[in-house]
N, C-alpha and C. Protein backbone atom coordinates (compact mmCIF):
# COMPACT_ATOMS: atom_id res chain seq x y z
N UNK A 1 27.78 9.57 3.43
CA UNK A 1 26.39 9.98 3.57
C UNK A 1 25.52 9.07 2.69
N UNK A 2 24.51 8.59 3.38
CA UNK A 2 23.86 7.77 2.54
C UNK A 2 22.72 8.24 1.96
N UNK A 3 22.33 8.07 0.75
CA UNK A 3 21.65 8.53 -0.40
C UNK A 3 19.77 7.91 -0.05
N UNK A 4 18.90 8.48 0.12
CA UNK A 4 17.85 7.74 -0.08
C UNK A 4 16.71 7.92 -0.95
N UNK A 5 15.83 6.92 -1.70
CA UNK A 5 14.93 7.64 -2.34
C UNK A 5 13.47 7.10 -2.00
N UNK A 6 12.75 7.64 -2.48
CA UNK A 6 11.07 7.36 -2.34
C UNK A 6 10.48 7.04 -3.59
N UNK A 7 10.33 5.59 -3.49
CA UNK A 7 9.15 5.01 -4.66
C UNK A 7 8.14 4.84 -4.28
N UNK A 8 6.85 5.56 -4.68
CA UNK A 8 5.37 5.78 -4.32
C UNK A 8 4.92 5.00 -5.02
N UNK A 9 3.75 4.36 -4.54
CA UNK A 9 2.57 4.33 -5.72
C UNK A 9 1.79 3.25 -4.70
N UNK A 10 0.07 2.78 -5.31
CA UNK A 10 -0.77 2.49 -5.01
C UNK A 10 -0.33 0.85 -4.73
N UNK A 11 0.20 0.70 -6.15
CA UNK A 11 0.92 -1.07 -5.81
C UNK A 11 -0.36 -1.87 -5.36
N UNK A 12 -1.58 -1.99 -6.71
CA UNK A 12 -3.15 -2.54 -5.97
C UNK A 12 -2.81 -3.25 -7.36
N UNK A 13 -1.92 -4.74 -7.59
CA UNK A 13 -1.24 -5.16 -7.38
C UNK A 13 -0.12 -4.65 -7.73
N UNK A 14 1.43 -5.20 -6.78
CA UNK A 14 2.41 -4.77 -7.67
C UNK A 14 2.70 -5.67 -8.89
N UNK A 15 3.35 -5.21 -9.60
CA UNK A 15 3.78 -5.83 -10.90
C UNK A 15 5.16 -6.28 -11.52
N UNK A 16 5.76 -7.00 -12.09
CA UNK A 16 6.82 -6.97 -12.76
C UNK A 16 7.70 -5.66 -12.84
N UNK A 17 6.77 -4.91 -13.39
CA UNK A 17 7.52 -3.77 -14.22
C UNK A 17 7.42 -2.37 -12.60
N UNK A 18 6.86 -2.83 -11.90
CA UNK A 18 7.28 -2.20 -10.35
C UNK A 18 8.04 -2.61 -9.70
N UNK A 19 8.51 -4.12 -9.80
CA UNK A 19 10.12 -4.75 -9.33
C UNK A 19 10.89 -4.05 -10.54
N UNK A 20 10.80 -4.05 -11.29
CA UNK A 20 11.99 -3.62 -12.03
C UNK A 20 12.46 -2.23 -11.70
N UNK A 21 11.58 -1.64 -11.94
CA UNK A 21 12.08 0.04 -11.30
C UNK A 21 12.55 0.02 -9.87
N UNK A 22 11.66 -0.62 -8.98
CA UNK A 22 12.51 -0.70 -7.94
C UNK A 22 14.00 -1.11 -7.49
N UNK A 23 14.31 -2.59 -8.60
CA UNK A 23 15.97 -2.72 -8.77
C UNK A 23 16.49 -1.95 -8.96
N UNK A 24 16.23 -1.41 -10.33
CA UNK A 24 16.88 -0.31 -10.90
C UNK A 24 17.73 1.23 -9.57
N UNK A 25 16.28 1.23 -9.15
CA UNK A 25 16.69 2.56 -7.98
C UNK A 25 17.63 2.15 -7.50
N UNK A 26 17.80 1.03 -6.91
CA UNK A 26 18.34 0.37 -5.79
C UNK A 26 19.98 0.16 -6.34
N UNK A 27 20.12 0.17 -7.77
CA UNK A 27 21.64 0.43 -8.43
C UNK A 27 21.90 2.24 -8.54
N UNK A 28 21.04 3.05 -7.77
CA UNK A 28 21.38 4.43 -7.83
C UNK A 28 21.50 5.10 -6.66
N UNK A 29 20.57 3.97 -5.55
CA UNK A 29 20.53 5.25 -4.56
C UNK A 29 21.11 3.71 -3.19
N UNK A 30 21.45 4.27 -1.84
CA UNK A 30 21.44 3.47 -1.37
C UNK A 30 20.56 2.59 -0.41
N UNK A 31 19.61 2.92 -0.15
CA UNK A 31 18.17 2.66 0.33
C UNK A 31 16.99 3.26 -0.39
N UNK A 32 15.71 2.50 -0.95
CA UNK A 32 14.67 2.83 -1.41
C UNK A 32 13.38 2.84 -0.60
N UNK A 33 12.41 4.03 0.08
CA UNK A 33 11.55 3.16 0.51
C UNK A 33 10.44 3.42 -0.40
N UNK A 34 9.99 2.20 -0.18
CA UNK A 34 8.54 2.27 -0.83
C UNK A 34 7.48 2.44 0.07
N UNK A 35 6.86 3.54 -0.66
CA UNK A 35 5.48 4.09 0.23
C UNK A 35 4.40 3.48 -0.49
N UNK A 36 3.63 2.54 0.23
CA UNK A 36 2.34 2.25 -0.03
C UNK A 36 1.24 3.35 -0.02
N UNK A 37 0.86 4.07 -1.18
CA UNK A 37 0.09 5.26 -0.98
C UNK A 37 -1.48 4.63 -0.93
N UNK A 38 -2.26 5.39 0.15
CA UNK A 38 -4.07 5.60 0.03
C UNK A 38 -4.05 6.31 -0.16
N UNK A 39 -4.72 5.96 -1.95
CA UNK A 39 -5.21 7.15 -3.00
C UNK A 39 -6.80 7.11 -3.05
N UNK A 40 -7.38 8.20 -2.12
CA UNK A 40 -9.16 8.29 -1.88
C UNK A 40 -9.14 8.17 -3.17
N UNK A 41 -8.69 8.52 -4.54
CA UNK A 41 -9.20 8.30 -5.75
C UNK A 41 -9.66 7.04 -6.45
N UNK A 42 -8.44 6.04 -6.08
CA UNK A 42 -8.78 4.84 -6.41
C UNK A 42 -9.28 3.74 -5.35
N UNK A 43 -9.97 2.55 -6.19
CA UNK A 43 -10.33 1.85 -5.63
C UNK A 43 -9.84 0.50 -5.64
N UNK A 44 -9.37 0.39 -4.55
CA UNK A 44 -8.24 -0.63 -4.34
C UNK A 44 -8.53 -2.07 -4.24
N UNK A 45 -8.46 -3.50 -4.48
CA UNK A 45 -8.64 -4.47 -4.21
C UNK A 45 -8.04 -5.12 -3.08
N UNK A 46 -6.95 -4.52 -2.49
CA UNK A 46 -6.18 -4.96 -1.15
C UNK A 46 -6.52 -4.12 -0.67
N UNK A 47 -6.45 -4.06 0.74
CA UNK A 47 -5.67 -2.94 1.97
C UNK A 47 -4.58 -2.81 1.52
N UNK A 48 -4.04 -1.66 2.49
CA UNK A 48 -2.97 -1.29 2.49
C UNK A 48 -2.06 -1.89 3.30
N UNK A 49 -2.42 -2.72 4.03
CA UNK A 49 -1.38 -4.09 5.04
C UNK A 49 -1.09 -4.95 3.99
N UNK A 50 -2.27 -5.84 2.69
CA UNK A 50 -2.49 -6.32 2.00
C UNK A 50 -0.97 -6.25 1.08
N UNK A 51 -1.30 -4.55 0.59
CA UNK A 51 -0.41 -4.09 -0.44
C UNK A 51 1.10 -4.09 -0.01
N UNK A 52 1.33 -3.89 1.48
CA UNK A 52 2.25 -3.81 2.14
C UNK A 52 3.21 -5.49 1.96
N UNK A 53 2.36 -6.01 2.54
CA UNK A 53 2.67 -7.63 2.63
C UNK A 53 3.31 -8.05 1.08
N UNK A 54 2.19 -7.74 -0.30
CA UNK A 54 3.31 -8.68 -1.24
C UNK A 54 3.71 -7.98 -1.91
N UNK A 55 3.92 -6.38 -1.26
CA UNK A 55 5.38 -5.88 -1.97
C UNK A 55 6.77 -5.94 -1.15
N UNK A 56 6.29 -6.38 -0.03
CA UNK A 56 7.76 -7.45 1.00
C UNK A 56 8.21 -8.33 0.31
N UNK A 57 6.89 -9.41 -0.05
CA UNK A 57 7.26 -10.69 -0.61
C UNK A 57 7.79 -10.86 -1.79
N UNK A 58 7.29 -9.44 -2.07
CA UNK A 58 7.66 -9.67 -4.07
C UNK A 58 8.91 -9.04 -4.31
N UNK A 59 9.21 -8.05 -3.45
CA UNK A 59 10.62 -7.95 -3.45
C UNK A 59 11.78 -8.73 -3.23
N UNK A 60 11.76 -9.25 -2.31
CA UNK A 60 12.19 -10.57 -1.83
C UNK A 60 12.52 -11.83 -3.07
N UNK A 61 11.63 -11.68 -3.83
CA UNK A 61 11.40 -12.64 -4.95
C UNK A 61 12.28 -12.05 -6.00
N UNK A 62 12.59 -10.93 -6.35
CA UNK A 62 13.20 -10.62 -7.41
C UNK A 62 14.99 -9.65 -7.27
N UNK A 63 15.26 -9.94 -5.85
CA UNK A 63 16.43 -9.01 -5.69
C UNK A 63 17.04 -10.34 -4.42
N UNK A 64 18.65 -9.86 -4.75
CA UNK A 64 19.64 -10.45 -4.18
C UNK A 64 19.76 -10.14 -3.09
N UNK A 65 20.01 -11.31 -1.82
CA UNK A 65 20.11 -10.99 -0.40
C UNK A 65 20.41 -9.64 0.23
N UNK A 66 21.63 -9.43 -0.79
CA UNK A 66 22.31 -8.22 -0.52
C UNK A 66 21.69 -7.20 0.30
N UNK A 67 20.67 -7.04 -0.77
CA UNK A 67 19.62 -6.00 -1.13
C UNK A 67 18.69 -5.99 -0.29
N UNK A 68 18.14 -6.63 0.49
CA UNK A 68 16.86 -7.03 1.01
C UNK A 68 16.20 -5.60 2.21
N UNK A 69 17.94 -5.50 3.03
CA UNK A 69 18.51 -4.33 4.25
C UNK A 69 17.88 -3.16 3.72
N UNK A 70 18.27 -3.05 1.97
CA UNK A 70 18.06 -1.38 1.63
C UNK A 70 17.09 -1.59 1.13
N UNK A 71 15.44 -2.08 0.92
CA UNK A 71 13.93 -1.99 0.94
C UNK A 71 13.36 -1.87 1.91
N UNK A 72 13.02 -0.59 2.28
CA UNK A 72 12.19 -0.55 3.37
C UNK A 72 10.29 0.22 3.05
N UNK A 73 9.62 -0.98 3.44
CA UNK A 73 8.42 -0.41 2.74
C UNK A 73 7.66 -0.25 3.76
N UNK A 74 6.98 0.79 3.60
CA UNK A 74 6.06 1.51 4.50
C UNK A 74 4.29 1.89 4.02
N UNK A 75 3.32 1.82 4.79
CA UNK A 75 2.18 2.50 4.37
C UNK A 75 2.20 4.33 4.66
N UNK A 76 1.62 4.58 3.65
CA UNK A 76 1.28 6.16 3.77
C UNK A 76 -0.10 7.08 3.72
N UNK A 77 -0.18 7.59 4.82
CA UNK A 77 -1.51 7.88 4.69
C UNK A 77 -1.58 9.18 4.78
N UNK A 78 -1.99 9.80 3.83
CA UNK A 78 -1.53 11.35 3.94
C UNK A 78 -0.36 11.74 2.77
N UNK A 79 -0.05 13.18 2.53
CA UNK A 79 0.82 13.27 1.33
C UNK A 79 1.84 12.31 1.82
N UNK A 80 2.39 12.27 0.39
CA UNK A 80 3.98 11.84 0.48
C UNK A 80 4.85 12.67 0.29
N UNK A 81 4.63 13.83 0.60
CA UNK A 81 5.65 15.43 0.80
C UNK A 81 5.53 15.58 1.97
N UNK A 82 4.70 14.94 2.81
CA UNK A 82 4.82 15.09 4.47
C UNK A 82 5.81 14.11 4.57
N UNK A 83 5.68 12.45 4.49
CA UNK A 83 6.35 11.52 4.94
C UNK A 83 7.95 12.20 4.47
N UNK A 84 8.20 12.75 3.40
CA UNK A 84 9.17 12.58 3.12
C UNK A 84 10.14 13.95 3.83
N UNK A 85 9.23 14.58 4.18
CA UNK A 85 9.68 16.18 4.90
C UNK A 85 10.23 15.56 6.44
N UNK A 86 9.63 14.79 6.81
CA UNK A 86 9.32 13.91 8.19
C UNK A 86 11.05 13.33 8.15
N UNK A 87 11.36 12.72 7.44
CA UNK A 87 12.30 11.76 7.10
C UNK A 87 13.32 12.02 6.46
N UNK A 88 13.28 13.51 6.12
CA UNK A 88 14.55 13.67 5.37
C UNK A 88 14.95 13.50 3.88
N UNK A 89 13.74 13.22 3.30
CA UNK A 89 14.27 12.71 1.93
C UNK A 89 13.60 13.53 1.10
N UNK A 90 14.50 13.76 -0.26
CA UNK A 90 13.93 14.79 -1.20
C UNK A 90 14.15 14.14 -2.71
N UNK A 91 13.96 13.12 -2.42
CA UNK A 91 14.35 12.65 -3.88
C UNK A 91 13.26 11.51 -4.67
N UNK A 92 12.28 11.39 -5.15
CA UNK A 92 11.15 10.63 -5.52
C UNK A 92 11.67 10.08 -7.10
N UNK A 93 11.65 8.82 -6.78
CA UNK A 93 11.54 8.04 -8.20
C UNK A 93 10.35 7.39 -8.82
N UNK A 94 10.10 7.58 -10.14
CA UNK A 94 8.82 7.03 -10.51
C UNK A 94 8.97 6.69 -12.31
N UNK A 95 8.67 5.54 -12.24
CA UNK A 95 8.47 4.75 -13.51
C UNK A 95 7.63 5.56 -14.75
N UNK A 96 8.09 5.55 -15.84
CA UNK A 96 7.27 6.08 -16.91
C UNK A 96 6.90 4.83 -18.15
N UNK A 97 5.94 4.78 -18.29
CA UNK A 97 5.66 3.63 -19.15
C UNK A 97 5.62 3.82 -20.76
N UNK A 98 4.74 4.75 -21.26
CA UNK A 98 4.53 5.61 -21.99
C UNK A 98 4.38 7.12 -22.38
N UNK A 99 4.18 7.74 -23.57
CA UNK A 99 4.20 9.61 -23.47
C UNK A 99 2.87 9.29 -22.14
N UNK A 100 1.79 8.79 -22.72
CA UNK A 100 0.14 8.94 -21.79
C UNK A 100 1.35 9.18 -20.21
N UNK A 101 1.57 8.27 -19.74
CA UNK A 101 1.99 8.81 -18.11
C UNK A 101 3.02 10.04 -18.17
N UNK A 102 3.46 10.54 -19.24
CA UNK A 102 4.44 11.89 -19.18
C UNK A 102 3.96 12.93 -17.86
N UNK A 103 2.50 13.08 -18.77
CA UNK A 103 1.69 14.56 -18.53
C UNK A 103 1.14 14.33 -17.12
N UNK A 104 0.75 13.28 -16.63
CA UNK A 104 0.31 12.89 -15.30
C UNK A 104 1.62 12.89 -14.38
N UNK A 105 2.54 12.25 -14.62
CA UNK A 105 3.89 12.66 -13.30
C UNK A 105 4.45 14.26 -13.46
N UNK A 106 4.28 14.72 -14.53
CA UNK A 106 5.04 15.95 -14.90
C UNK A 106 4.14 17.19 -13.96
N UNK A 107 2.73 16.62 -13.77
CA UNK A 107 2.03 17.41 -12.73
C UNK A 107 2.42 17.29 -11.61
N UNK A 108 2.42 16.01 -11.33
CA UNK A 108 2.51 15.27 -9.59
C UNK A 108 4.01 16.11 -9.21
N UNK A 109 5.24 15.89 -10.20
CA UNK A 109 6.59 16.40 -10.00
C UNK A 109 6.30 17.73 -9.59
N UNK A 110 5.44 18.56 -10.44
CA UNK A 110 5.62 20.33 -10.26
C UNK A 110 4.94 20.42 -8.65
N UNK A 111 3.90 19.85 -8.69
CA UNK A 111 3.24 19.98 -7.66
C UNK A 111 3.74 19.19 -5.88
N UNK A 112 4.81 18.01 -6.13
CA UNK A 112 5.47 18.13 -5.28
C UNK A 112 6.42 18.74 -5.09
N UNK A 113 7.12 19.17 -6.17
CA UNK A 113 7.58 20.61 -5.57
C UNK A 113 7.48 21.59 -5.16
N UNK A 114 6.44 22.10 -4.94
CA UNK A 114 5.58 22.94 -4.87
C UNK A 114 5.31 22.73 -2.97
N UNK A 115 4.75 21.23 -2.54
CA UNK A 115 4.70 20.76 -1.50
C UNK A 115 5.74 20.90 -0.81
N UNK A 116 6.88 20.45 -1.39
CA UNK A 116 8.32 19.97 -0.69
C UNK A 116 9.47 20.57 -1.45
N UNK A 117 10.02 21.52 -0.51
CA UNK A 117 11.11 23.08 -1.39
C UNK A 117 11.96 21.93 -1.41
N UNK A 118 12.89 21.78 -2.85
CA UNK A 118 13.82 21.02 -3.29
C UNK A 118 13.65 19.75 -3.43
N UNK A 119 12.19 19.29 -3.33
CA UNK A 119 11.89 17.65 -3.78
C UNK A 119 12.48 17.52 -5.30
N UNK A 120 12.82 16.72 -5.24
CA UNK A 120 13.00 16.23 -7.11
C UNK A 120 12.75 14.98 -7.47
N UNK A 121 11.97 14.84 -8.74
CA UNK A 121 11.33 14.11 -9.22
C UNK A 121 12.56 13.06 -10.45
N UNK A 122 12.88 11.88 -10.13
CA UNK A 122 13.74 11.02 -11.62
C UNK A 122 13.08 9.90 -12.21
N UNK A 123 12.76 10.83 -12.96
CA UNK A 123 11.82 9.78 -14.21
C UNK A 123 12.44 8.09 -14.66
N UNK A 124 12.22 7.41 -14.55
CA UNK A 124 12.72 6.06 -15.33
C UNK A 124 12.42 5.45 -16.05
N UNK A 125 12.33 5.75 -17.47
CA UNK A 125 11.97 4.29 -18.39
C UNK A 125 11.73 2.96 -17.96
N UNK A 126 10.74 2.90 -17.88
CA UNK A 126 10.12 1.34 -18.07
C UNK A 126 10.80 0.11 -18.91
N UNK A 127 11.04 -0.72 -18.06
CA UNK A 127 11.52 -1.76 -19.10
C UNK A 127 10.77 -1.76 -20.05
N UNK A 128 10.92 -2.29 -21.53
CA UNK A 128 10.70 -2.42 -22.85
C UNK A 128 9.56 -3.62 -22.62
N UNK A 129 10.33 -4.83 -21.75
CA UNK A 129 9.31 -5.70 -21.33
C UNK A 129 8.19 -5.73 -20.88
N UNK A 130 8.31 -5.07 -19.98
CA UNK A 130 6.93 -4.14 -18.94
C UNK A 130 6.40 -2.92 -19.42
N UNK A 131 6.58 -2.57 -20.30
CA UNK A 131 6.37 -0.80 -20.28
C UNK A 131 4.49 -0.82 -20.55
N UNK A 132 3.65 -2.46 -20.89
CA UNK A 132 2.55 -2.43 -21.10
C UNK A 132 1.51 -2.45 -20.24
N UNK A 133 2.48 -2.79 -18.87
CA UNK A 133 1.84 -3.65 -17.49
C UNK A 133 1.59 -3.03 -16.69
N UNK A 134 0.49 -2.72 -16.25
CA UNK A 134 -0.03 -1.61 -15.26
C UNK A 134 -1.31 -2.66 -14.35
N UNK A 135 -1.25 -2.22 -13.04
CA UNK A 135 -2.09 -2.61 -12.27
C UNK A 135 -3.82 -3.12 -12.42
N UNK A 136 -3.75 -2.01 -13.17
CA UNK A 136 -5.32 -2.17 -13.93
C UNK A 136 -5.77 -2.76 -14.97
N UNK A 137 -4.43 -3.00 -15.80
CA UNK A 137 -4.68 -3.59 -16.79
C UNK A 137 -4.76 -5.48 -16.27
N UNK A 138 -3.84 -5.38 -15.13
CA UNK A 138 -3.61 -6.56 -14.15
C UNK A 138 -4.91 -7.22 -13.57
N UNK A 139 -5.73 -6.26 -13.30
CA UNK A 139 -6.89 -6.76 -12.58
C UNK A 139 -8.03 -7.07 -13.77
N UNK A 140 -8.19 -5.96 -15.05
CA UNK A 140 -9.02 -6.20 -15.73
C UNK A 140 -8.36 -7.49 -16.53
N UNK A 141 -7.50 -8.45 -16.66
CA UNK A 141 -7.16 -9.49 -17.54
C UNK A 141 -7.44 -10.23 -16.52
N UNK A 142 -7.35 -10.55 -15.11
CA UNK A 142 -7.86 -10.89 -14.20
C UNK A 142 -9.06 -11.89 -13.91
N UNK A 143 -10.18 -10.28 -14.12
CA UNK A 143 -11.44 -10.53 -14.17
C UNK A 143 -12.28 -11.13 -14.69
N UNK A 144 -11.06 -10.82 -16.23
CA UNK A 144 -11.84 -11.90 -17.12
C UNK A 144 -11.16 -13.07 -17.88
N UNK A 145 -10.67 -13.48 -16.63
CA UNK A 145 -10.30 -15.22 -17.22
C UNK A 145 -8.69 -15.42 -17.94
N UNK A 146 -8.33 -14.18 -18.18
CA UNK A 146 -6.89 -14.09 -18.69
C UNK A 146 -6.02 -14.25 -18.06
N UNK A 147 -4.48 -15.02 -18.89
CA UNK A 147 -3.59 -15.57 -17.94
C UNK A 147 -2.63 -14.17 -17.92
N UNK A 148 -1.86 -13.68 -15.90
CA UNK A 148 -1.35 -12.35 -15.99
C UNK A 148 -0.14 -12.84 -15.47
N UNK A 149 0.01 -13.97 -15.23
CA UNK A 149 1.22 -15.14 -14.62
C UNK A 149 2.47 -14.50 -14.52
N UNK A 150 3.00 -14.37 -16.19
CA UNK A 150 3.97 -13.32 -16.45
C UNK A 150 4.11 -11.93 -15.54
N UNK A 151 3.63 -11.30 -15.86
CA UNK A 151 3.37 -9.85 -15.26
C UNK A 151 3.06 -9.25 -14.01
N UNK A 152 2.88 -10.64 -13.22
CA UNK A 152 3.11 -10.53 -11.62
C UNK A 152 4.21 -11.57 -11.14
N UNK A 153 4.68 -11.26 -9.95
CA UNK A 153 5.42 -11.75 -8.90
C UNK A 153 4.79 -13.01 -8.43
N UNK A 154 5.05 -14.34 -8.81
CA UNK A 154 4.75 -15.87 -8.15
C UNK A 154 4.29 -15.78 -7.07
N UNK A 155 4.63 -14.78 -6.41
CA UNK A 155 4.50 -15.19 -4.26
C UNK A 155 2.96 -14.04 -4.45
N UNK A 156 2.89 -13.57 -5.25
CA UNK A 156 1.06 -12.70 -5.37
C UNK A 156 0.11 -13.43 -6.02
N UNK A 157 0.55 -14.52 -6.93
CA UNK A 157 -0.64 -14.64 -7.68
C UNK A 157 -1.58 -15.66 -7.07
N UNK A 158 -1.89 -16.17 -6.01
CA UNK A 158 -2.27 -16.71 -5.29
C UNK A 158 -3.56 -15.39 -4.23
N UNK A 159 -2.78 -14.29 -3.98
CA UNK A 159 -3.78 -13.62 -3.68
C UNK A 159 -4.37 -12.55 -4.55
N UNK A 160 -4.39 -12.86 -5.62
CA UNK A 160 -5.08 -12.30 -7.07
C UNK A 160 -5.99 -13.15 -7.32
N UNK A 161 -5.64 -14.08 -7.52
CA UNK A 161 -6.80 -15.30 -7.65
C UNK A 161 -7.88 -15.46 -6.85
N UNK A 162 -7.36 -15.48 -5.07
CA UNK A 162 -8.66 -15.30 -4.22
C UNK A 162 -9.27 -14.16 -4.45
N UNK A 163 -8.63 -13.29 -4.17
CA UNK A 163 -9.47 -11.86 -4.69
C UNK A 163 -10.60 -11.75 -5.80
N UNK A 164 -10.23 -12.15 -6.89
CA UNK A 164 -11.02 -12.71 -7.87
C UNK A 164 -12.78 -13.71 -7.56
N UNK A 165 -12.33 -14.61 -6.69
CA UNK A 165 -13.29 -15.56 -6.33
C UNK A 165 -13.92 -14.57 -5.36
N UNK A 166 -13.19 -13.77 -4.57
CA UNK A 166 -14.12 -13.33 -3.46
C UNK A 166 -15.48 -12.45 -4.70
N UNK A 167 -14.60 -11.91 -5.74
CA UNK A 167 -15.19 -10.56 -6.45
C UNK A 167 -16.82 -11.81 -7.29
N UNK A 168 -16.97 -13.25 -7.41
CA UNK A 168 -17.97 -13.46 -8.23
C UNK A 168 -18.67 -13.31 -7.30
């Protein structure tokens, strides 16, 4: 029986430390998909085709052929306790960076459970490397002239940069 899990998130850009958790899963479960979530809350610098596209590419960039079969990434529009009710899967993985993101997944967890009888939520430590690197912090070093080279995926930073030019 094969094992699957669900890595969510906005991914407006992905990052280093969002390939890493994603490897990581991918040594626990035997297929991961990643759901490209539209969050009406935030405000995104890609689409969601956008977001879709260089978290293909960026995966691709940081994991062994092997691997490529068991990433399957998808857009989501609507909960991700539907998609995952839809599909069979009850198992959500999500990166913790610091205590600050504790109290914010520890809601999202109760409350998809709450959505989805027997969802379960597995927390993962953040690489030590990454544990600073967040999307936003990605765009605001970005904006202003700072190098984020490190902290993104080679095959994105090309459409970070236009993005940028489109934004003067």
């Amino acid at each position: 029986m094969s094992k699957e899990v669900v890595y969510s998130g906005t991914f407006d850009p992905v990052t280093r430390g969002h390939l890493n958790i994603l490897k990581r899963s991918l040594s626990c479960f035997d297929v991961v998909h990643v759901l490209i979530a539209k969050n009406p809350a935030k405000k995104c610098w890609f689409s969601s085709g956008e977001r879709k596209q260089m978290m293909v590419s960026s995966a691709c960039e940081g994991l062994v052929e092997d691997d490529f079969d068991r990433v399957k990434v998808h857009v989501v529009d609507g909960l991700i306790t539907d998609w995952m009710r839809k599909n069979k899967i009850n198992v959500i993985v999500r990166g913790l960076r610091a205590v600050s993101d504790y109290e914010y997944e520890l809601q999202m967890s109760l409350m998809n459970s709450q959505l989805l009888h027997g969802c379960e939520t597995i927390f993962m430590v953040a690489d030590s490397k990454w544990s600073f690197v967040s999307s936003r912090l990605i765009k605001e070093v970005a904006l202003l002239g700072g190098d984020f080279s490190e902290q993104v995926p080679a095959s994105i930073l090309d459409n970070i940069k236009k993005r940028i030019q489109e934004k003067d």
